[in-house]
C-alpha atoms as a PDB file:
ATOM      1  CA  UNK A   1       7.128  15.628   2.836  1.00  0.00           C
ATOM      2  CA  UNK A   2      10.238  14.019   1.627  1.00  0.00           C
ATOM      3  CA  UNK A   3      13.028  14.999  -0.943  1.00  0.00           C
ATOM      4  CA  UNK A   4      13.222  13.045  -4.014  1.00  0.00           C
ATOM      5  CA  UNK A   5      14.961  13.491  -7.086  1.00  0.00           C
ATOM      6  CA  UNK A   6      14.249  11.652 -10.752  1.00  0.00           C
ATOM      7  CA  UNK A   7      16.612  11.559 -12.766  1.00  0.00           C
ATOM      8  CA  UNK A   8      16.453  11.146 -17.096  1.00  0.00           C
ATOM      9  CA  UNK A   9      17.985   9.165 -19.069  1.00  0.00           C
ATOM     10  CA  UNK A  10      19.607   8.798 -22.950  1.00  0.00           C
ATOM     11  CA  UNK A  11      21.602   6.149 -24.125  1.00  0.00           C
ATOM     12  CA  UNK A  12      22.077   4.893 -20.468  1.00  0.00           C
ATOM     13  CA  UNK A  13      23.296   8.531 -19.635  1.00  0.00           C
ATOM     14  CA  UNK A  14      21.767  11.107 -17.476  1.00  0.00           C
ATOM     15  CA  UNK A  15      20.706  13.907 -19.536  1.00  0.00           C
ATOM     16  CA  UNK A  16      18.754  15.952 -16.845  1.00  0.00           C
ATOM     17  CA  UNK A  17      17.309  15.063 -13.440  1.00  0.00           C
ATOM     18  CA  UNK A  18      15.231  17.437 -10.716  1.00  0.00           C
ATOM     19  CA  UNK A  19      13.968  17.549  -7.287  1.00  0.00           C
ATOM     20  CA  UNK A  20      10.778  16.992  -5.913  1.00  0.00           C
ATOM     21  CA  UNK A  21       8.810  16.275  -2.862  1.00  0.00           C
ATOM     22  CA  UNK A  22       6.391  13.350  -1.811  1.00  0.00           C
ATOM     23  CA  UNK A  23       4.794  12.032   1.004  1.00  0.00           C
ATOM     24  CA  UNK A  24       6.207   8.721   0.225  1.00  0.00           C
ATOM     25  CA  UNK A  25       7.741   6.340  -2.012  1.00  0.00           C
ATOM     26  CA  UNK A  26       4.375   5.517  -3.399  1.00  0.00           C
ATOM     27  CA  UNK A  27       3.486   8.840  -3.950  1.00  0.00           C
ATOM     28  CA  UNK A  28       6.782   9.803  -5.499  1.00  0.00           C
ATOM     29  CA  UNK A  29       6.516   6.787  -7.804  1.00  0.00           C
ATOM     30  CA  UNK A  30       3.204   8.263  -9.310  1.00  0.00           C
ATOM     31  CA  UNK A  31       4.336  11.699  -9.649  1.00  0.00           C
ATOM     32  CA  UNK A  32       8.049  10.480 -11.164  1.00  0.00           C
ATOM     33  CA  UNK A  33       5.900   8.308 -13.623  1.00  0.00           C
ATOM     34  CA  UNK A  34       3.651  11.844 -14.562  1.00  0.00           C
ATOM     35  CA  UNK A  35       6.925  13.708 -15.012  1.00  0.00           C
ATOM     36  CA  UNK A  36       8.674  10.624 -17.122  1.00  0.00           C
ATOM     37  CA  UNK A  37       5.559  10.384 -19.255  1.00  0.00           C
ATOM     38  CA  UNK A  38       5.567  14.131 -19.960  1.00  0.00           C
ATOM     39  CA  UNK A  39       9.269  13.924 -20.793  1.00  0.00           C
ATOM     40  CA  UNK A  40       9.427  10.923 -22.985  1.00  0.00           C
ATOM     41  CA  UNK A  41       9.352  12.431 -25.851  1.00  0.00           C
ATOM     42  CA  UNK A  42      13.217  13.165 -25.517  1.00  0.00           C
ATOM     43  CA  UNK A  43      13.749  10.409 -22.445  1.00  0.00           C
ATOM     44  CA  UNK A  44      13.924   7.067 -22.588  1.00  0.00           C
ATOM     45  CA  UNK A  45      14.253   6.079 -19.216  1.00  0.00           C
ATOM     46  CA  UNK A  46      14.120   7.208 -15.265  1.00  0.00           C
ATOM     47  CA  UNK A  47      15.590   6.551 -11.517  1.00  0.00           C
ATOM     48  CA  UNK A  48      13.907   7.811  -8.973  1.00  0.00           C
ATOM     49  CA  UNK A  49      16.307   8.024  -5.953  1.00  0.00           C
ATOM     50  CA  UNK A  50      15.610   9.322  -2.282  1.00  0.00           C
ATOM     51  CA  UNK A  51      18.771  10.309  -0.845  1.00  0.00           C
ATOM     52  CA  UNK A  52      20.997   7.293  -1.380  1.00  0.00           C
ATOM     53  CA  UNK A  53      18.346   5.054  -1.916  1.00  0.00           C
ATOM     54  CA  UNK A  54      17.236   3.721  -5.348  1.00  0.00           C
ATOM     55  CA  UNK A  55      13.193   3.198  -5.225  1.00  0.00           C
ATOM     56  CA  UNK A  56      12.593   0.813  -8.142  1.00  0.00           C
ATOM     57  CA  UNK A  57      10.326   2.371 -10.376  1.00  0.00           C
ATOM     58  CA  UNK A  58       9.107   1.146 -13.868  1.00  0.00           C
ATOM     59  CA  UNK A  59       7.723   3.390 -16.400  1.00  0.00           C
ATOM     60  CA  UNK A  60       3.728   2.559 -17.587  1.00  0.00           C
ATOM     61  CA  UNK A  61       4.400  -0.009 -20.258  1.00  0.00           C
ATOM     62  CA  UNK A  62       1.019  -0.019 -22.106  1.00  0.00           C
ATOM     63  CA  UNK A  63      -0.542   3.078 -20.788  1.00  0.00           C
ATOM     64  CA  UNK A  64       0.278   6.855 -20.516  1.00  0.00           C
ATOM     65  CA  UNK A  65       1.071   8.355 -16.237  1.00  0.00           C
ATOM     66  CA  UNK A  66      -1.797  10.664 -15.899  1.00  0.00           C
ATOM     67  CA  UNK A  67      -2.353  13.775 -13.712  1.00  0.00           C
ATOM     68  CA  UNK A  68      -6.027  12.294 -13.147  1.00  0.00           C
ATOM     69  CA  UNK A  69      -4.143   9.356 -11.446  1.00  0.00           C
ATOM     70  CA  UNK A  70      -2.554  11.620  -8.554  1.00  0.00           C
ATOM     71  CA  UNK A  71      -4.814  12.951  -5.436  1.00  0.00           C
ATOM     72  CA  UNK A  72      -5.191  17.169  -5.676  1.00  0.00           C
ATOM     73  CA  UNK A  73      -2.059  17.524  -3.544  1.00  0.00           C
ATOM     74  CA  UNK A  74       0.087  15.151  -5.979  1.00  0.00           C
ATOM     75  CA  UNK A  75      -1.203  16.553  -9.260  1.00  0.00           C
ATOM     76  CA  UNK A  76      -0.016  20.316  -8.271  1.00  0.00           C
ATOM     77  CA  UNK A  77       3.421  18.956  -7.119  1.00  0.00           C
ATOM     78  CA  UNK A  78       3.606  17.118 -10.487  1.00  0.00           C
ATOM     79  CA  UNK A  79       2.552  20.243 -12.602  1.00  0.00           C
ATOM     80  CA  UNK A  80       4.580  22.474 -10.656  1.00  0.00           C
ATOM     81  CA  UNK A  81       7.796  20.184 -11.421  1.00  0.00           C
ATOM     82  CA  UNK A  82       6.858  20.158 -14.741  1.00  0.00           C
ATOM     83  CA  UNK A  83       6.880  23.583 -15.269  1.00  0.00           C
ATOM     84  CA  UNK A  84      10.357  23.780 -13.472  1.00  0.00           C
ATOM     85  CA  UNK A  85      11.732  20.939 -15.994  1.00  0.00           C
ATOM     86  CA  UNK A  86      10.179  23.091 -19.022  1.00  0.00           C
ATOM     87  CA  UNK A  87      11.226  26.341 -17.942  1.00  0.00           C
ATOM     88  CA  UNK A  88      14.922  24.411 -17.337  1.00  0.00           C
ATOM     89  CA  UNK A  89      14.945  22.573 -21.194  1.00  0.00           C
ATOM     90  CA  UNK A  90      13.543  25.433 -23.007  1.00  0.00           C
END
């Protein structure tokens, strides 16, 4: 597994970011996509960085990230990241 962080953006600021892990950059897109869609409704925009490189990600344009999308593995790491991001906001 490898470290990755997302990070959230407002108005071209970051307004919150977390940590997560992946077992790649492909993997990390899908799950940064899952935690982008769940936070959209107060994000307009993400980076997903590993260390001190930038993986270009795009957010789903015409369709909603869903947890149905990850394998097993992915979709626990995506709902446990969400519940750290909630627990963090709320």
């Amino acid at each position: 597994m490898t470290a990755y962080r997302i990070y959230f953006y407002i108005n071209g600021e970051i307004h919150g970011r977390q940590d997560f892990e992946a077992d790649g950059d492909v993997a990390a897109i899908r799950i940064a996509r899952v935690l982008y869609d769940a936070c959209s409704d107060i994000c307009e925009s993400f980076q997903l960085w590993q260390g001190k490189r930038h993986i270009p990600a795009l957010p789903p344009r015409h369709q909603q990230a869903s947890l149905a999308d990850l394998i097993e593995e992915h979709q626990r790491l995506a709902i446990e990241t969400e519940e750290i991001i909630s627990r963090a906001s709320g």
